[in-house]
C-alpha atoms as a PDB file:
ATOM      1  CA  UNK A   1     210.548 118.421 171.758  1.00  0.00           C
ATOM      2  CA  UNK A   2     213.478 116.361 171.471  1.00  0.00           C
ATOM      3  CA  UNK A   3     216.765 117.856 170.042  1.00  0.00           C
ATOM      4  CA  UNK A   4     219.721 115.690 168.597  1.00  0.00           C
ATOM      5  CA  UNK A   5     222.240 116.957 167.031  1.00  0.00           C
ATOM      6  CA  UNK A   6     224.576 114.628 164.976  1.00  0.00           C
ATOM      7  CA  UNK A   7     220.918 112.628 164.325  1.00  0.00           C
ATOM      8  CA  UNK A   8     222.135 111.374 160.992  1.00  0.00           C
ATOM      9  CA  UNK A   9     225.432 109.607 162.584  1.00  0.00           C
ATOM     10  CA  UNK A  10     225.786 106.183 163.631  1.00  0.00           C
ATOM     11  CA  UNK A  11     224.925 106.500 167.399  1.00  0.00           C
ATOM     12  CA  UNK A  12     222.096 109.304 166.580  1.00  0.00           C
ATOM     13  CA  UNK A  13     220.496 107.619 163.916  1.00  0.00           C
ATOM     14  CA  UNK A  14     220.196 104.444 166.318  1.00  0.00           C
ATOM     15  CA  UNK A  15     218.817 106.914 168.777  1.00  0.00           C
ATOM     16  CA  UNK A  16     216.521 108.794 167.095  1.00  0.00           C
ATOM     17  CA  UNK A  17     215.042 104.934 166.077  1.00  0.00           C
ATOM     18  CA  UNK A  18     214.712 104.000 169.796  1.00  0.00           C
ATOM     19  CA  UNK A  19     212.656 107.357 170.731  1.00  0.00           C
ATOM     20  CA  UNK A  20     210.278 106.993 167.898  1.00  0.00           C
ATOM     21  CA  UNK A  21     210.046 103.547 169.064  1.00  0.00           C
ATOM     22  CA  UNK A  22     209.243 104.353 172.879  1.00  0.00           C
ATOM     23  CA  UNK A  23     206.820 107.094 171.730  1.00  0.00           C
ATOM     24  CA  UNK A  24     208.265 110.138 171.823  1.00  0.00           C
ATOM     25  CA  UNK A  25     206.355 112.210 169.399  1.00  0.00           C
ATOM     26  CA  UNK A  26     208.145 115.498 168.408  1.00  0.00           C
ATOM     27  CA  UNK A  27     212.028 114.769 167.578  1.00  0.00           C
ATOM     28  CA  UNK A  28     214.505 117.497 166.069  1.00  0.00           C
ATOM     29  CA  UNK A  29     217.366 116.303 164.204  1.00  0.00           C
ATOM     30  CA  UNK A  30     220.208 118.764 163.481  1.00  0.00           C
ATOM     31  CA  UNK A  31     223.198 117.467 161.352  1.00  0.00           C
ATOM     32  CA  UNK A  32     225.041 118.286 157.961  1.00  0.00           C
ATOM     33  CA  UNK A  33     224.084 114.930 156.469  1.00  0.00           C
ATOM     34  CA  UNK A  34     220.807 114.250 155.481  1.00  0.00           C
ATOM     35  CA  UNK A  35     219.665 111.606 157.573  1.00  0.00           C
ATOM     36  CA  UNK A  36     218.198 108.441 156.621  1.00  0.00           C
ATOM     37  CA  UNK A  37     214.714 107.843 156.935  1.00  0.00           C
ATOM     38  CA  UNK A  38     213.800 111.282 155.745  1.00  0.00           C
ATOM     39  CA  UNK A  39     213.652 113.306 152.085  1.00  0.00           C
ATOM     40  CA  UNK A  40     215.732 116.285 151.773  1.00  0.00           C
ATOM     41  CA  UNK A  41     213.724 119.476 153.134  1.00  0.00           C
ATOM     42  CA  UNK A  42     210.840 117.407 154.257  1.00  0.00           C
ATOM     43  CA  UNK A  43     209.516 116.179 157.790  1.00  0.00           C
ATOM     44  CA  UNK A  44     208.846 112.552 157.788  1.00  0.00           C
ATOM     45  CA  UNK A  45     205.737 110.985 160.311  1.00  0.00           C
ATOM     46  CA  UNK A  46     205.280 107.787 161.457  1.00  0.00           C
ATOM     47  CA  UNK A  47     201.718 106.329 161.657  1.00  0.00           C
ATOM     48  CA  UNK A  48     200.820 110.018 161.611  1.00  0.00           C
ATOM     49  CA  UNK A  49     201.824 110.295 165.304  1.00  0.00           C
ATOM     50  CA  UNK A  50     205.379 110.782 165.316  1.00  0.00           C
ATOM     51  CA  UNK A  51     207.307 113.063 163.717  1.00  0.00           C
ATOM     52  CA  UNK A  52     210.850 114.036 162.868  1.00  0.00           C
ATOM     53  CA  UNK A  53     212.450 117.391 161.620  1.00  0.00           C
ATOM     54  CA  UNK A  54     215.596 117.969 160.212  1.00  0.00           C
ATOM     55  CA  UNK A  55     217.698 121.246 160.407  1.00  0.00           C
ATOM     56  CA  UNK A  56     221.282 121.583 159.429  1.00  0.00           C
ATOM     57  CA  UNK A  57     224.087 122.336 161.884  1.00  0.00           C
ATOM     58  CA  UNK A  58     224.609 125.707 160.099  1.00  0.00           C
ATOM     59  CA  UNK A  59     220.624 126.379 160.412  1.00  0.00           C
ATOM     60  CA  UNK A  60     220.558 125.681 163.952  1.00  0.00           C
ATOM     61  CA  UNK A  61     222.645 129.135 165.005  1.00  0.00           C
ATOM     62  CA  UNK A  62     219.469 130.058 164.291  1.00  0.00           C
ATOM     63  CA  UNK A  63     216.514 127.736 164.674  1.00  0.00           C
ATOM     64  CA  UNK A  64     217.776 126.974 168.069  1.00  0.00           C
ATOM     65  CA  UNK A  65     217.768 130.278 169.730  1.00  0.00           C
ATOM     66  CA  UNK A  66     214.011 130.902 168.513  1.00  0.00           C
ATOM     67  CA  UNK A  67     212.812 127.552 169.931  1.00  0.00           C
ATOM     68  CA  UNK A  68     214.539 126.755 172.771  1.00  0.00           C
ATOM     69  CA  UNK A  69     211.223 127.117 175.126  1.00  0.00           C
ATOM     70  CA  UNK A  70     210.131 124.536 172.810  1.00  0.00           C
ATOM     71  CA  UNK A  71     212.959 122.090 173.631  1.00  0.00           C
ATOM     72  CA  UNK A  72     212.670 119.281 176.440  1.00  0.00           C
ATOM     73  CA  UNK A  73     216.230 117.844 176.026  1.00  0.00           C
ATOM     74  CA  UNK A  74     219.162 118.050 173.747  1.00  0.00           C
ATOM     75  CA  UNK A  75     221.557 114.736 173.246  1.00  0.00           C
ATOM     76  CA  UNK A  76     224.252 116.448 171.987  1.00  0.00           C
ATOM     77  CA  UNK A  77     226.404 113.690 169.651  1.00  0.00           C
ATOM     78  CA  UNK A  78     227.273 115.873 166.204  1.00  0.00           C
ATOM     79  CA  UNK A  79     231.156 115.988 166.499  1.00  0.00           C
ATOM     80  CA  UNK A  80     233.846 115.491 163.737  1.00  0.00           C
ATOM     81  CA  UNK A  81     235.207 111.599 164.930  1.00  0.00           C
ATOM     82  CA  UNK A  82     237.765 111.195 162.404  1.00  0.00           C
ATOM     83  CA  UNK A  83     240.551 110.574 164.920  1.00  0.00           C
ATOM     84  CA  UNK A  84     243.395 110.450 161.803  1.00  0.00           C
ATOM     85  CA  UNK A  85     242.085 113.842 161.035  1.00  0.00           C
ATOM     86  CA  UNK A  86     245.001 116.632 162.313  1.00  0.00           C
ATOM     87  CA  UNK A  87     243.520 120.036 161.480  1.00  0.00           C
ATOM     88  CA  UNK A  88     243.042 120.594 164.862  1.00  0.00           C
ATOM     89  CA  UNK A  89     240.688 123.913 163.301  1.00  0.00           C
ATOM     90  CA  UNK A  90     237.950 121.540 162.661  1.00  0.00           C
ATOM     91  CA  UNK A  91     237.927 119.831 165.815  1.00  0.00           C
ATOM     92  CA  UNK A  92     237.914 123.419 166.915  1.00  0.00           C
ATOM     93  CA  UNK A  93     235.200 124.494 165.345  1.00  0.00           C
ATOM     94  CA  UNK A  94     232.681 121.638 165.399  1.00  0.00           C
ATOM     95  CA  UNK A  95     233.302 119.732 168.411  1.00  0.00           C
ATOM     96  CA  UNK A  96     234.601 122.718 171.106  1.00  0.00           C
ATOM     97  CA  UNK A  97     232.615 125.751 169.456  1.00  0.00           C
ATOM     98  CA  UNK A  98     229.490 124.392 168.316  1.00  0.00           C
ATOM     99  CA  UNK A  99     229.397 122.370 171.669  1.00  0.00           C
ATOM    100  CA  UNK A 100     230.283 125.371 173.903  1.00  0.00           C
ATOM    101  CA  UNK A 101     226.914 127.292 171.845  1.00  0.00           C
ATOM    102  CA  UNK A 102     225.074 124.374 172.846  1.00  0.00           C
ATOM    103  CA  UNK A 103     226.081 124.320 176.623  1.00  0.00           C
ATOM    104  CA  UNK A 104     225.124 128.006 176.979  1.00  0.00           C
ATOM    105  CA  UNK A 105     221.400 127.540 175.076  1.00  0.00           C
ATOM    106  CA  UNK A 106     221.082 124.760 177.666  1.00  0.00           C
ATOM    107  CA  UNK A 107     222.051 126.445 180.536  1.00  0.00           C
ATOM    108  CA  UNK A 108     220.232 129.596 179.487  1.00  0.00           C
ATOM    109  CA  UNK A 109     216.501 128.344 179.597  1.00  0.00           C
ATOM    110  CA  UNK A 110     218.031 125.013 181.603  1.00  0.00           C
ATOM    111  CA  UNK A 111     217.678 122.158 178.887  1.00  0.00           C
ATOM    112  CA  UNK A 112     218.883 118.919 180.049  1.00  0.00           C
ATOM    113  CA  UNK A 113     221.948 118.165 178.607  1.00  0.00           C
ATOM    114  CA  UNK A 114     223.107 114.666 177.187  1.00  0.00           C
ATOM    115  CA  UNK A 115     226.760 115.047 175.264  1.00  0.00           C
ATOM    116  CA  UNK A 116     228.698 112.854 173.415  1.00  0.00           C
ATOM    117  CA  UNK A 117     232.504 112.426 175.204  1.00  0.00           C
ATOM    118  CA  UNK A 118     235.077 109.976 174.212  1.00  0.00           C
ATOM    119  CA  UNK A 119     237.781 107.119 175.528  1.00  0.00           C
ATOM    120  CA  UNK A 120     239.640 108.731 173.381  1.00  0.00           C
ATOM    121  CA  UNK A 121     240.376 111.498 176.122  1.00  0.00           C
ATOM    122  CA  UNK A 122     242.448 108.632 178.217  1.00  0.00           C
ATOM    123  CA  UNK A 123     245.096 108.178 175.349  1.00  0.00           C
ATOM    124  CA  UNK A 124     247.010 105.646 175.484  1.00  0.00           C
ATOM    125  CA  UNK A 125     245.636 104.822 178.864  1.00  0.00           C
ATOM    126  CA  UNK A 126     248.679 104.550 180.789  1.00  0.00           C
ATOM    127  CA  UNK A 127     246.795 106.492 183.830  1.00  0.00           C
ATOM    128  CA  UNK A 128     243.954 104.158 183.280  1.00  0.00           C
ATOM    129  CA  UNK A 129     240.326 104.600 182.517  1.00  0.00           C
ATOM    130  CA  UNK A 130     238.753 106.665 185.545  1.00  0.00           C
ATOM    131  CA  UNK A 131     235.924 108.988 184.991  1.00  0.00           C
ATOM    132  CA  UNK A 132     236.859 110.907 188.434  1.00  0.00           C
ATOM    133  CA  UNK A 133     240.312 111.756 186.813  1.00  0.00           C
ATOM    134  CA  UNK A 134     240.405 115.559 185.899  1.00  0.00           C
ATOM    135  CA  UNK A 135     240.712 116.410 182.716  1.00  0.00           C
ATOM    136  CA  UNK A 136     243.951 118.636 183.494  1.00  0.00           C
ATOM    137  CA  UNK A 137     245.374 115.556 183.584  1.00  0.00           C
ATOM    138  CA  UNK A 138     244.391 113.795 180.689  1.00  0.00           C
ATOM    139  CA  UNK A 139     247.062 113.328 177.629  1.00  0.00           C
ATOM    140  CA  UNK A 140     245.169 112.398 174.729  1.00  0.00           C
ATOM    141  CA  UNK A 141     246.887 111.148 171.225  1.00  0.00           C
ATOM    142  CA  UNK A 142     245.085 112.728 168.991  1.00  0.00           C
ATOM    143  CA  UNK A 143     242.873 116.190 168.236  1.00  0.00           C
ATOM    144  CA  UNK A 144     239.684 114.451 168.433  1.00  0.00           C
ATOM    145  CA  UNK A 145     240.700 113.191 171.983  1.00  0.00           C
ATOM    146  CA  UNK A 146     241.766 116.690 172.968  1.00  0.00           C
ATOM    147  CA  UNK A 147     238.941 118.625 171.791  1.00  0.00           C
ATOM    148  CA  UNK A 148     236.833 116.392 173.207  1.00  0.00           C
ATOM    149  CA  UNK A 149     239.081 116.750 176.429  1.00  0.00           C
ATOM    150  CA  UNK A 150     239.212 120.392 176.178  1.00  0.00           C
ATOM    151  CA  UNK A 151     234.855 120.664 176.540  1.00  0.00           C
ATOM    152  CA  UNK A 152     234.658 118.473 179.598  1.00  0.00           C
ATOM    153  CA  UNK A 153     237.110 119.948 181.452  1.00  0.00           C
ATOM    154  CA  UNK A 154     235.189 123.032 180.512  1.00  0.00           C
ATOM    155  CA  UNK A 155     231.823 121.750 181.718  1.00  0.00           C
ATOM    156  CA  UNK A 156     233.473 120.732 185.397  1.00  0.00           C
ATOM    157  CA  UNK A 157     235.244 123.565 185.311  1.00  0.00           C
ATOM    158  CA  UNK A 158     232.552 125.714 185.135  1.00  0.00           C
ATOM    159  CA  UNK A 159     230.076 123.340 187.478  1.00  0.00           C
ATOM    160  CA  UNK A 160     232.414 123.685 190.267  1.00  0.00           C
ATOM    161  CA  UNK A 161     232.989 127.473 189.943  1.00  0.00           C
ATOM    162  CA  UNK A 162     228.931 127.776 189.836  1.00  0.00           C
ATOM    163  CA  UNK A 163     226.513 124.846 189.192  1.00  0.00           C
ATOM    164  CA  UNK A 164     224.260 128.274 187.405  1.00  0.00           C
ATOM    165  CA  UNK A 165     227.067 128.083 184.700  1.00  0.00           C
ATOM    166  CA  UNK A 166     225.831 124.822 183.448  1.00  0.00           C
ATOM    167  CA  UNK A 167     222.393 123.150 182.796  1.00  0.00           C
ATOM    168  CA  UNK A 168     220.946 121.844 186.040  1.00  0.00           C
ATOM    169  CA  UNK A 169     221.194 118.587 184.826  1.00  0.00           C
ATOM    170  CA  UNK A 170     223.426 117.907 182.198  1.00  0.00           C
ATOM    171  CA  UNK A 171     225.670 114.381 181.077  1.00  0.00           C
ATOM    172  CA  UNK A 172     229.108 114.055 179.468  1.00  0.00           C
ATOM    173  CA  UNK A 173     229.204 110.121 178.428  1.00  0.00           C
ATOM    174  CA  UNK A 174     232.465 108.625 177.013  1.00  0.00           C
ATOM    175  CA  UNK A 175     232.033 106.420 174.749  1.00  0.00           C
ATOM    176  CA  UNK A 176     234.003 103.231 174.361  1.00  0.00           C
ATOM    177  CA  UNK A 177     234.151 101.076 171.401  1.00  0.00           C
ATOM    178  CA  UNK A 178     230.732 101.054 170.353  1.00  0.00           C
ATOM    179  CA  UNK A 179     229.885  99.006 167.403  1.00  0.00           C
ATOM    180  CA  UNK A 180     225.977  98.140 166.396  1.00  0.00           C
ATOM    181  CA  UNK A 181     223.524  98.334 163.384  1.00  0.00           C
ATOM    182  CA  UNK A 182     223.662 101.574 160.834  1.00  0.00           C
ATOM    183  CA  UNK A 183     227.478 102.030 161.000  1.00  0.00           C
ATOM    184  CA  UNK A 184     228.221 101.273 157.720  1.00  0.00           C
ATOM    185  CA  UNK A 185     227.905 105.027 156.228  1.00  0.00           C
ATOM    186  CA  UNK A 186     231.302 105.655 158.739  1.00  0.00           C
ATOM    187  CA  UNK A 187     233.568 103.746 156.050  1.00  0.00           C
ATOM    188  CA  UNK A 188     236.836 103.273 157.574  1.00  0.00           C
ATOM    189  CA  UNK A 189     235.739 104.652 161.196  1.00  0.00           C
ATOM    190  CA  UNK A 190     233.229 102.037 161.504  1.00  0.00           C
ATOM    191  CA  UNK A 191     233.545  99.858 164.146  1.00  0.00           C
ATOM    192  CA  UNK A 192     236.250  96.684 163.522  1.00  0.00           C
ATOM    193  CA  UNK A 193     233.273  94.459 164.094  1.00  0.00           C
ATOM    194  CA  UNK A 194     231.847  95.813 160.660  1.00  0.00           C
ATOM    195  CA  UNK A 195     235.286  95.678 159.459  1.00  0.00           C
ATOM    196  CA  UNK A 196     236.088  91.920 160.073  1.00  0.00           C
ATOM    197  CA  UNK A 197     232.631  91.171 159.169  1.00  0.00           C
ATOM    198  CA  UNK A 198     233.347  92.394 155.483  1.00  0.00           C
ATOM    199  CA  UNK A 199     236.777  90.842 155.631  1.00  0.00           C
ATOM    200  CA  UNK A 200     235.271  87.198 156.322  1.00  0.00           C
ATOM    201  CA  UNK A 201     232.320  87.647 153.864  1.00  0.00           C
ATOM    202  CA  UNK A 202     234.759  88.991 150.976  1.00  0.00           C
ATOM    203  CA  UNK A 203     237.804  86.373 151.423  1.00  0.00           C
ATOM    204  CA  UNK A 204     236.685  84.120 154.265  1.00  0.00           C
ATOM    205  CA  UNK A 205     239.452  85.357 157.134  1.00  0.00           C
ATOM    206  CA  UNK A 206     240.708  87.682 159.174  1.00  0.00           C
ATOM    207  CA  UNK A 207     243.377  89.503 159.803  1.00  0.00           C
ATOM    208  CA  UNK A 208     244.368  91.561 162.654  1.00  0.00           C
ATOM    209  CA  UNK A 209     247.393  93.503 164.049  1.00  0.00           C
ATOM    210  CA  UNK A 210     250.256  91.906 165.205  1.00  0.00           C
ATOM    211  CA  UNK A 211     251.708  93.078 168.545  1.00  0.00           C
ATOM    212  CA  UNK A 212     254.690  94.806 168.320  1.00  0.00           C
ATOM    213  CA  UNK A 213     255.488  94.979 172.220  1.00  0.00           C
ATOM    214  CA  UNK A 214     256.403  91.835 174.333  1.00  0.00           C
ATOM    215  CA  UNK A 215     253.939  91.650 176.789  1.00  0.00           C
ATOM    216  CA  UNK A 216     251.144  91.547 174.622  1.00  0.00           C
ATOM    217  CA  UNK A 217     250.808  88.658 171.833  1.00  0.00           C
ATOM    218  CA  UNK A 218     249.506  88.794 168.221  1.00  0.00           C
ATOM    219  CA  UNK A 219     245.654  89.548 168.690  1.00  0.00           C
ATOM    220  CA  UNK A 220     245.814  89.531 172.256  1.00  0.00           C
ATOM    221  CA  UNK A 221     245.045  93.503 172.128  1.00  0.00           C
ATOM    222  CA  UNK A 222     242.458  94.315 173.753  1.00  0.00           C
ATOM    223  CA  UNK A 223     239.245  96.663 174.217  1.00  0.00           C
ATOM    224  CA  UNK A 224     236.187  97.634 175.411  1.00  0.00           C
ATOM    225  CA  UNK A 225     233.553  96.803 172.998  1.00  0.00           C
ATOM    226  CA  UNK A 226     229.790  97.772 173.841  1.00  0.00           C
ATOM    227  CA  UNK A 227     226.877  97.336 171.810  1.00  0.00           C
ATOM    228  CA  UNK A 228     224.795 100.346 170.609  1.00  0.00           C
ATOM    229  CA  UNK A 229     221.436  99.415 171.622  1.00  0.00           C
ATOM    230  CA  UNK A 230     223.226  99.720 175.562  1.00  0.00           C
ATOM    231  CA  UNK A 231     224.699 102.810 174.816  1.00  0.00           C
ATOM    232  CA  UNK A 232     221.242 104.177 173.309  1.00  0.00           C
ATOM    233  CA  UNK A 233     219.230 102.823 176.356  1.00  0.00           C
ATOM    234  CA  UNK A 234     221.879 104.393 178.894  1.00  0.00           C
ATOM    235  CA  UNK A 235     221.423 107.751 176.903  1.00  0.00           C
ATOM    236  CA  UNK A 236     217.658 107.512 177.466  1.00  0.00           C
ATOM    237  CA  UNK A 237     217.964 106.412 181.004  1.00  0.00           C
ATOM    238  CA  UNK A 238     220.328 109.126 181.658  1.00  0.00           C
ATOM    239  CA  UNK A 239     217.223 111.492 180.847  1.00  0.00           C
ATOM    240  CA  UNK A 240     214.710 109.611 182.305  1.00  0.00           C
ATOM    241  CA  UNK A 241     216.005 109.238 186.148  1.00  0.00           C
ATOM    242  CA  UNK A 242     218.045 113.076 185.427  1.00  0.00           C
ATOM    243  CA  UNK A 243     216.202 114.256 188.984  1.00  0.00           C
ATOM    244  CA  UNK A 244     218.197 111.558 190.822  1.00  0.00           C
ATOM    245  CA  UNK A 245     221.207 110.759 188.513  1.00  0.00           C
ATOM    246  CA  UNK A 246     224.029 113.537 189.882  1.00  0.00           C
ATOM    247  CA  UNK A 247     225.338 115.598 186.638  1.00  0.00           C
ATOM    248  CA  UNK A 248     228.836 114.983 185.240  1.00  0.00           C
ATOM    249  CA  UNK A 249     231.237 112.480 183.479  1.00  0.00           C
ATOM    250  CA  UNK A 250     230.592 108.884 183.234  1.00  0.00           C
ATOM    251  CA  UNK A 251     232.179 106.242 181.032  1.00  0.00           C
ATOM    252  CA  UNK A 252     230.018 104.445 178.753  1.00  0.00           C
ATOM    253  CA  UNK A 253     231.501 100.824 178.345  1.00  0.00           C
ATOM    254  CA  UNK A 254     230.707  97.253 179.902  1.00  0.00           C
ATOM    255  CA  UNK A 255     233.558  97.239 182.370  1.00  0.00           C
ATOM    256  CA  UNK A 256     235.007  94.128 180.759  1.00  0.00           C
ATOM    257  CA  UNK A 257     237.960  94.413 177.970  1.00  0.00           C
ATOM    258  CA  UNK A 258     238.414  91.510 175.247  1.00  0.00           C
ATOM    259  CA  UNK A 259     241.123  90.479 173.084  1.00  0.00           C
ATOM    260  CA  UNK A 260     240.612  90.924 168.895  1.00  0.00           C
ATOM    261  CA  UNK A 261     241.321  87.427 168.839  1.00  0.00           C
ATOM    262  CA  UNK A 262     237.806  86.968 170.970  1.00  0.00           C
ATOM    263  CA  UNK A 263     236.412  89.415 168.492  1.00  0.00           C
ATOM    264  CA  UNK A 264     237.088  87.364 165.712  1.00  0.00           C
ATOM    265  CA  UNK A 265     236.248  84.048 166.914  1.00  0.00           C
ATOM    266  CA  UNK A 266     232.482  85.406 167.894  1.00  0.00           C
ATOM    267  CA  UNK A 267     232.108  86.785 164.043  1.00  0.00           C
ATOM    268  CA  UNK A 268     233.185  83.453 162.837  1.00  0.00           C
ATOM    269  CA  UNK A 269     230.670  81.335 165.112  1.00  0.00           C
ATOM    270  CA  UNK A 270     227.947  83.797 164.515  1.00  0.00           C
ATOM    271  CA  UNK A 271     228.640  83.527 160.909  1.00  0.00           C
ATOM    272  CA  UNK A 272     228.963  79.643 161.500  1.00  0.00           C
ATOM    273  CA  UNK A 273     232.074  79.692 159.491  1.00  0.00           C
ATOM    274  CA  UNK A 274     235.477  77.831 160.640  1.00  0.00           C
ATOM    275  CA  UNK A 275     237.929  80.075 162.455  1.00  0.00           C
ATOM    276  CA  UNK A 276     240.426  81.752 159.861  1.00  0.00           C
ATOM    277  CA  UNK A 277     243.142  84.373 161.157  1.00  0.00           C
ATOM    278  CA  UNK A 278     245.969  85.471 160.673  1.00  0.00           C
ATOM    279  CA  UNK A 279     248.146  88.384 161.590  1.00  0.00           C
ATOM    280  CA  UNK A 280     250.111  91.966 159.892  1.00  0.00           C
ATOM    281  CA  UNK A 281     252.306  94.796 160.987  1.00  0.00           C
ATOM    282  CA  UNK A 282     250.317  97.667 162.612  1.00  0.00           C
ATOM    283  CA  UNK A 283     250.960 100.150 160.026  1.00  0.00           C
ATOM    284  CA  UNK A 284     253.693 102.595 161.098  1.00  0.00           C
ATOM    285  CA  UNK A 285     251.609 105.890 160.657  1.00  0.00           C
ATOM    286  CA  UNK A 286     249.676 104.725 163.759  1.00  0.00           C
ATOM    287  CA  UNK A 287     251.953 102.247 165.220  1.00  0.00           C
ATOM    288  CA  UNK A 288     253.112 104.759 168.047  1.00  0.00           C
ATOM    289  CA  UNK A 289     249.755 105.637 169.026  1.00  0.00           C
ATOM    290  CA  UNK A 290     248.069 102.438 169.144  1.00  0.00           C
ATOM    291  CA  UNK A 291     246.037 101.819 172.106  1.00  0.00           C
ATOM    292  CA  UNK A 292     246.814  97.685 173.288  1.00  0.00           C
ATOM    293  CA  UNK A 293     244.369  97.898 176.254  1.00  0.00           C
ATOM    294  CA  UNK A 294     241.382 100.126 177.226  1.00  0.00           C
ATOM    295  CA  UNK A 295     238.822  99.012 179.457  1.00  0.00           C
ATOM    296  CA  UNK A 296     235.858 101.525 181.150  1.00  0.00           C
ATOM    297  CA  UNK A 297     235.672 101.656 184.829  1.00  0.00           C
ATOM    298  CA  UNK A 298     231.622 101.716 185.287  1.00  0.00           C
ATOM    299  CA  UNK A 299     231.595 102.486 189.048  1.00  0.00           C
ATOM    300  CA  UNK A 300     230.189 105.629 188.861  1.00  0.00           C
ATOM    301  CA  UNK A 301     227.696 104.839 186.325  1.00  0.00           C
ATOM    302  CA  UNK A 302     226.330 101.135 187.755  1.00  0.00           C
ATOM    303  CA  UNK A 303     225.924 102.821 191.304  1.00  0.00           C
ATOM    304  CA  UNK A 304     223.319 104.910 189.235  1.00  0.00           C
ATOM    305  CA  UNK A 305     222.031 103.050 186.913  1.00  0.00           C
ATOM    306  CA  UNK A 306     221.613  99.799 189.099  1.00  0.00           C
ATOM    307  CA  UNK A 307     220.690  98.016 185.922  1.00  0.00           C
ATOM    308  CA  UNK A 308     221.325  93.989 185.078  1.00  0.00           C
ATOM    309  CA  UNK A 309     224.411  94.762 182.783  1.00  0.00           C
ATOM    310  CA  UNK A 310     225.471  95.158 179.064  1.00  0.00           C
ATOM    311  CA  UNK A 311     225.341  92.737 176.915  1.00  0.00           C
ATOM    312  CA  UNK A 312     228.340  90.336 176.525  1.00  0.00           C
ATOM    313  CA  UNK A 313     230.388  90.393 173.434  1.00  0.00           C
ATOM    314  CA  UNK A 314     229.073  87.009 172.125  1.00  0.00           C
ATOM    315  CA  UNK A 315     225.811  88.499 172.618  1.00  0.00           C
ATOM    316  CA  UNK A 316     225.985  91.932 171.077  1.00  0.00           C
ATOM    317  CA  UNK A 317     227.611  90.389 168.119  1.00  0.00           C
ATOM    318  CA  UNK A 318     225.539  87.616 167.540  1.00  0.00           C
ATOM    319  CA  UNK A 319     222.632  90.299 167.130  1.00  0.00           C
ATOM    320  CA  UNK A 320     225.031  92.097 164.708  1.00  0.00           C
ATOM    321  CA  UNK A 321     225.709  89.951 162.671  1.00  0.00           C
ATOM    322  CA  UNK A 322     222.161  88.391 162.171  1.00  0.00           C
ATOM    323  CA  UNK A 323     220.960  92.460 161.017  1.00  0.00           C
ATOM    324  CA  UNK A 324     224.107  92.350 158.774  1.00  0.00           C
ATOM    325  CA  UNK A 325     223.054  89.056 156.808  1.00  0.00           C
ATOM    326  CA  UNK A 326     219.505  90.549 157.087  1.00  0.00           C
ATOM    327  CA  UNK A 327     220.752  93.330 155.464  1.00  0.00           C
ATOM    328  CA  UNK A 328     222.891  91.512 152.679  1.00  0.00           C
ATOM    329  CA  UNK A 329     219.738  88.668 151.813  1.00  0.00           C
END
């Protein structure tokens, strides 16, 4: 049995998809939204060989305990990712507490253990992008970032005091900007792929943030953008080669940062549509915060993974766009 919490989210939903497609046949979802491809209260089967059940987050205090013999793996990726959101109380409770009473199930009957970090724990990545860094050290901007901070410097902790503290085998990925199919539900935390998309189909251009710093010109900000069927396939990989993949942190990006103005470009070729941008203030609620570079360092994770590389922006969009317009026809 497969367990994965936040399975009605953007980067659950795409996973749950990709184990029913490589066969797994028993999958637990565990979320507060209903996910997709189900009926509320129901289990759903495909070809009458795989099935999916769904249990809500507050159900799973429960249901978890009295199956967890039952349970092969969790991928942990339920979190509140609303990083405008500043009750730091429900970062508290959903992405420290709930993850902290998944940890110990996990470590109790030893569950491998795939979780659902964030960039956002760099902040405004002065220090850089190193997944050796200690957490301790780690200043993110916001309470998403620092919850998120706050349960990985937990796990190590606790590893290094007494690898019994944790699951035997157990991954803390942080994610970069992913961006992929089955965002749209996120609204204004969807990806700005999904974003510009909608901008160029609604008034045929783009606009992006100007820079407001000298070193960096209008559009010239730039990112880490992966595509979700990587991060899915490093999730599953992860599991996979657990036995000789060392536990621990590891970023989840391609290595490679590009500029908005690249972004926007590859929409408008995709979309074979002449180039059309132009630029406005970063608003001021977020102007202070606002992250002009980020970029993974993969060492860690390619030395493991020895695998031919993500998928290059032109690519991954290209693919994007083509479900979009599937999806609009």
């Amino acid at each position: 049995m497969i367990v994965v919490t936040g399975g009605a989210g953007f980067i659950g939903y795409n996973l749950v998809l990709k184990l029913i497609e490589l066969g797994y046949d028993e999958i637990v979802v565990i979320d507060n939204n209903h996910p997709r491809y189900m009926r509320r209260g129901q289990n759903k089967a495909w070809n009458n060989k795989w099935t999916v059940t769904y249990v809500s987050t507050d159900d799973s205090y429960l249901w978890l305990p009295f199956n967890k013999y039952h349970i092969d793996a969790v991928f942990h990726l339920g979190a509140r990712t609303d990083t405008m959101e500043k009750d730091e109380e429900i970062f508290k409770r959903l992405n420290l507490y709930y993850s902290i009473f998944i940890e110990l199930l996990c470590t109790e009957v030893d569950i491998p253990m795939i979780y659902a970090s964030s960039a956002a724990t760099y902040g405004d990545g002065e220090d850089g992008f190193d997944d050796d860094e200690a957490p301790c050290n780690l200043k993110p901007l916001n309470p998403y970032g620092d919850y998120k901070n706050r349960f990985d410097w937990r796990m190590l902790a606790r590893n290094s005091l007494n690898p019994r503290l944790t699951p035997t085998h157990w991954y803390g990925f942080k994610f970069f900007n992913v961006y992929g199919n089955h965002e749209s539900h996120k609204g204004k935390m969807a990806s700005v792929i999904w974003h510009l998309y909608n901008q160029i189909k609604e008034t045929g251009e783009v606009k992006l943030f100007r820079s407001h710093v000298d070193w960096c010109g209008d559009g010239e900000q730039k990112r880490d953008f992966v595509y979700i069927d990587d991060v899915v396939n490093t999730l599953i990989w992860a599991y996979n080669f657990r036995k000789s993949m060392p536990s621990g942190i590891y970023n989840l990006g391609t290595g490679q940062a590009r500029t908005y103005n690249d972004l926007a470009k590859a929409i408008f070729k995709s979309l074979g549509k002449q180039e059309n941008i132009s630029y406005i203030d970063t608003p001021l609620e977020i102007r202070d915060s606002y992250q002009y570079y980020t970029c993974a360092k993969i060492n860690k994770l390619a030395q493991q993974m020895l695998w031919g590389g993500f998928k290059t922006l032109e690519e991954g969009i290209d693919l994007y766009i083509k479900q979009l317009e599937n999806e609009n026809c």
